[in-house]
C-alpha atoms as a PDB file:
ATOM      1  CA  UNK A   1      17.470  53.886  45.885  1.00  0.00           C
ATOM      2  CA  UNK A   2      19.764  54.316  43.122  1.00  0.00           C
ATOM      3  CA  UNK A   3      17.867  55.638  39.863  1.00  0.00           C
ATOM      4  CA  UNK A   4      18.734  54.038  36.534  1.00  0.00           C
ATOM      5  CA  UNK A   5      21.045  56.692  34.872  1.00  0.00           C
ATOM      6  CA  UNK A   6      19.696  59.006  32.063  1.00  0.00           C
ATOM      7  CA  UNK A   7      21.331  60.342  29.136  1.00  0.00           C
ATOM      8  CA  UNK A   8      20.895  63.837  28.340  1.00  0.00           C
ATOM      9  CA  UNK A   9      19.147  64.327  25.055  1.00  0.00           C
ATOM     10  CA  UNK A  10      18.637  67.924  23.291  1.00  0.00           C
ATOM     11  CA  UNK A  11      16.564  68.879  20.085  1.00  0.00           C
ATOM     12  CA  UNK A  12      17.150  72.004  18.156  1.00  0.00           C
ATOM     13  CA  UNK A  13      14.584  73.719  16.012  1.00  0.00           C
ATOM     14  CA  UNK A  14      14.640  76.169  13.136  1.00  0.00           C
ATOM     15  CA  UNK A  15      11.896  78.226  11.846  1.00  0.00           C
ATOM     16  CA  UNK A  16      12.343  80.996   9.144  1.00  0.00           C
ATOM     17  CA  UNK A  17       9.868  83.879   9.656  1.00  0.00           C
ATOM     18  CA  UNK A  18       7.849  84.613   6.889  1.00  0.00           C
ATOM     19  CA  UNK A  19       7.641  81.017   6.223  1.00  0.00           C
ATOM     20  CA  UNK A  20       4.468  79.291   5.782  1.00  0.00           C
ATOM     21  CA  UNK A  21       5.877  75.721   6.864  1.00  0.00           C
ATOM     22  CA  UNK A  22       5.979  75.057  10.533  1.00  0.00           C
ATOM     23  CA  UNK A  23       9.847  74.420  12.494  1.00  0.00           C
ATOM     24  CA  UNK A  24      11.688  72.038  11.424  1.00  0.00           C
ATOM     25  CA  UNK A  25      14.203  69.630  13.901  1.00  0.00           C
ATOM     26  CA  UNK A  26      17.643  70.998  12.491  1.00  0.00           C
ATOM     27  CA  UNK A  27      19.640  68.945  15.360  1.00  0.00           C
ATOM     28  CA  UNK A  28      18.835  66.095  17.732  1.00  0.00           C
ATOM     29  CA  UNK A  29      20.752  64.009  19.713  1.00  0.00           C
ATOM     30  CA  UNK A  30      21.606  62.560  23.157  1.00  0.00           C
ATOM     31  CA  UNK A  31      24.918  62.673  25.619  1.00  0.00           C
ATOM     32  CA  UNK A  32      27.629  63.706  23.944  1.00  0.00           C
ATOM     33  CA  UNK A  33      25.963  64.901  20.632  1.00  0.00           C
ATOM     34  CA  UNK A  34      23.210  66.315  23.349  1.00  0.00           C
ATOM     35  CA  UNK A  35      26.138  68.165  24.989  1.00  0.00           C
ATOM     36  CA  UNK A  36      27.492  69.338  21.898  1.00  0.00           C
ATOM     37  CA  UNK A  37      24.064  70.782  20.399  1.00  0.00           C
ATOM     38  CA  UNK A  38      23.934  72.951  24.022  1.00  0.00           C
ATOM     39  CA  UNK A  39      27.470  73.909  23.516  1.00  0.00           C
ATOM     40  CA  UNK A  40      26.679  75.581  20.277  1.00  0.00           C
ATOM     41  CA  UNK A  41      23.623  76.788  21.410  1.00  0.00           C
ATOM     42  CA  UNK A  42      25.383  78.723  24.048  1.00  0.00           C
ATOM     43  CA  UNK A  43      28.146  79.929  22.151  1.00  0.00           C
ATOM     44  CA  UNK A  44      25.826  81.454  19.214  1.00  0.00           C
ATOM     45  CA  UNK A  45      23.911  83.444  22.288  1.00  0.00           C
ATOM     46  CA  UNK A  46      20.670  80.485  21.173  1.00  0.00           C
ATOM     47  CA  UNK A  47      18.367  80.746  24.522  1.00  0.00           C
ATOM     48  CA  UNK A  48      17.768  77.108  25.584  1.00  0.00           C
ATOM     49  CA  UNK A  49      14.673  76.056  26.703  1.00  0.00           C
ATOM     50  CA  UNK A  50      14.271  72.909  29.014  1.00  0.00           C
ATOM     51  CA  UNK A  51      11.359  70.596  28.497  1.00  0.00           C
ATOM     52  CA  UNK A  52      12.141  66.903  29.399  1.00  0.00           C
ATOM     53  CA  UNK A  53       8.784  65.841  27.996  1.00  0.00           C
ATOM     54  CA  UNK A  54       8.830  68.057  24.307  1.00  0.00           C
ATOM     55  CA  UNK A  55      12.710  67.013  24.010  1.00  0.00           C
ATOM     56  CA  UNK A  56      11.316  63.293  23.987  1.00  0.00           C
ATOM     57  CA  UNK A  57       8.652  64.028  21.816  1.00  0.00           C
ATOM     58  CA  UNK A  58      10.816  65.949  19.511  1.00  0.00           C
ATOM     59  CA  UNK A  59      13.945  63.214  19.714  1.00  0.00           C
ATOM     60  CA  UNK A  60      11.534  60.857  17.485  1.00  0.00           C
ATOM     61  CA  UNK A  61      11.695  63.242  14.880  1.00  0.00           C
ATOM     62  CA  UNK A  62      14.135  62.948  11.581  1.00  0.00           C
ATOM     63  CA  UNK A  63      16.782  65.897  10.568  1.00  0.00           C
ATOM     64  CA  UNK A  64      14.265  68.607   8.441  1.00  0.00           C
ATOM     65  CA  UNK A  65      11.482  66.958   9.407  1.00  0.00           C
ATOM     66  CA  UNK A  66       8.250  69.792  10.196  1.00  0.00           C
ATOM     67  CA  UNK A  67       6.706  69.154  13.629  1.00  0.00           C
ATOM     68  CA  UNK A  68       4.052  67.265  13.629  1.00  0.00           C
ATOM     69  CA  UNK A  69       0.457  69.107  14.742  1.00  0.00           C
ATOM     70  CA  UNK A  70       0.063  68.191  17.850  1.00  0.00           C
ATOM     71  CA  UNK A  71       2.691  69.755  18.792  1.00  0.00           C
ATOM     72  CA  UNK A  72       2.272  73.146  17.291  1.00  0.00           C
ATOM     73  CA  UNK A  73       1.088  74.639  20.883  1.00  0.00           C
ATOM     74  CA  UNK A  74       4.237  73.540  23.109  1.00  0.00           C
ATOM     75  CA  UNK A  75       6.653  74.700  20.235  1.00  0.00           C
ATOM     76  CA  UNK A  76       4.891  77.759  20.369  1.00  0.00           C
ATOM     77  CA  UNK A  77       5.306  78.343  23.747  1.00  0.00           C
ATOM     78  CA  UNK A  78       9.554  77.465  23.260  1.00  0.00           C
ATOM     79  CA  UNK A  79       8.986  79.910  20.536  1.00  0.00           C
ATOM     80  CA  UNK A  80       7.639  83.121  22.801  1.00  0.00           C
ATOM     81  CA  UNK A  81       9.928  81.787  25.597  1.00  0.00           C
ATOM     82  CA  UNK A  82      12.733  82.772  23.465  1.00  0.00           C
ATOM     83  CA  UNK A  83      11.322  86.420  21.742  1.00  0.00           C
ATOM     84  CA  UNK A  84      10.781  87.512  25.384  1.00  0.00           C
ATOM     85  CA  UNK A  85      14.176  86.467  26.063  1.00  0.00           C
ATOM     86  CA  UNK A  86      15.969  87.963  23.175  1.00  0.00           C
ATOM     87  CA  UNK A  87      13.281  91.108  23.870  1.00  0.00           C
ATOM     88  CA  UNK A  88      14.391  91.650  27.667  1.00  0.00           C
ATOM     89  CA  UNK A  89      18.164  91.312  26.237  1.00  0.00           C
ATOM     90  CA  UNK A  90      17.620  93.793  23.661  1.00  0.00           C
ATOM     91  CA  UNK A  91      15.997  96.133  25.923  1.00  0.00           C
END
């Protein structure tokens, strides 16, 4: 059975600590631009987190736009994913 073929899509978030607004999309975009955003992310040491189901959630989103509430809870959990990463490389 051949499965309909799926282009990669990636979503990058910012969030400035100390802020009181919640993260913001600052990239988004699928197959090459996708590729691209992972590139980067790698290069700049960015942990990436893999979430098929928050990455089409997120993909809806505008450029700046704050995350909506409903997702505060899985952003939050990308968010400790990557301070225990960047804490076990640190350590």
């Amino acid at each position: 059975m051949n499965r309909p073929y799926k282009r990669k899509k990636a979503v990058a978030l910012k969030y400035l600590e100390g802020n009181d607004t919640a993260p913001k999309v600052s990239a988004s975009g699928r197959g090459v631009i996708a590729d691209n955003i992972l590139e980067k992310a790698r290069a700049n040491d960015i942990p990436v987190h893999e979430d098929e189901t928050l990455v089409e959630l997120l993909s809806e989103l505008e450029i700046n736009e704050r995350i909506p509430d409903e997702l505060y809870r899985a952003v939050a959990e990308v968010f400790a994913f990557i301070y225990n990463v960047d804490k076990d490389i640190q350590n």
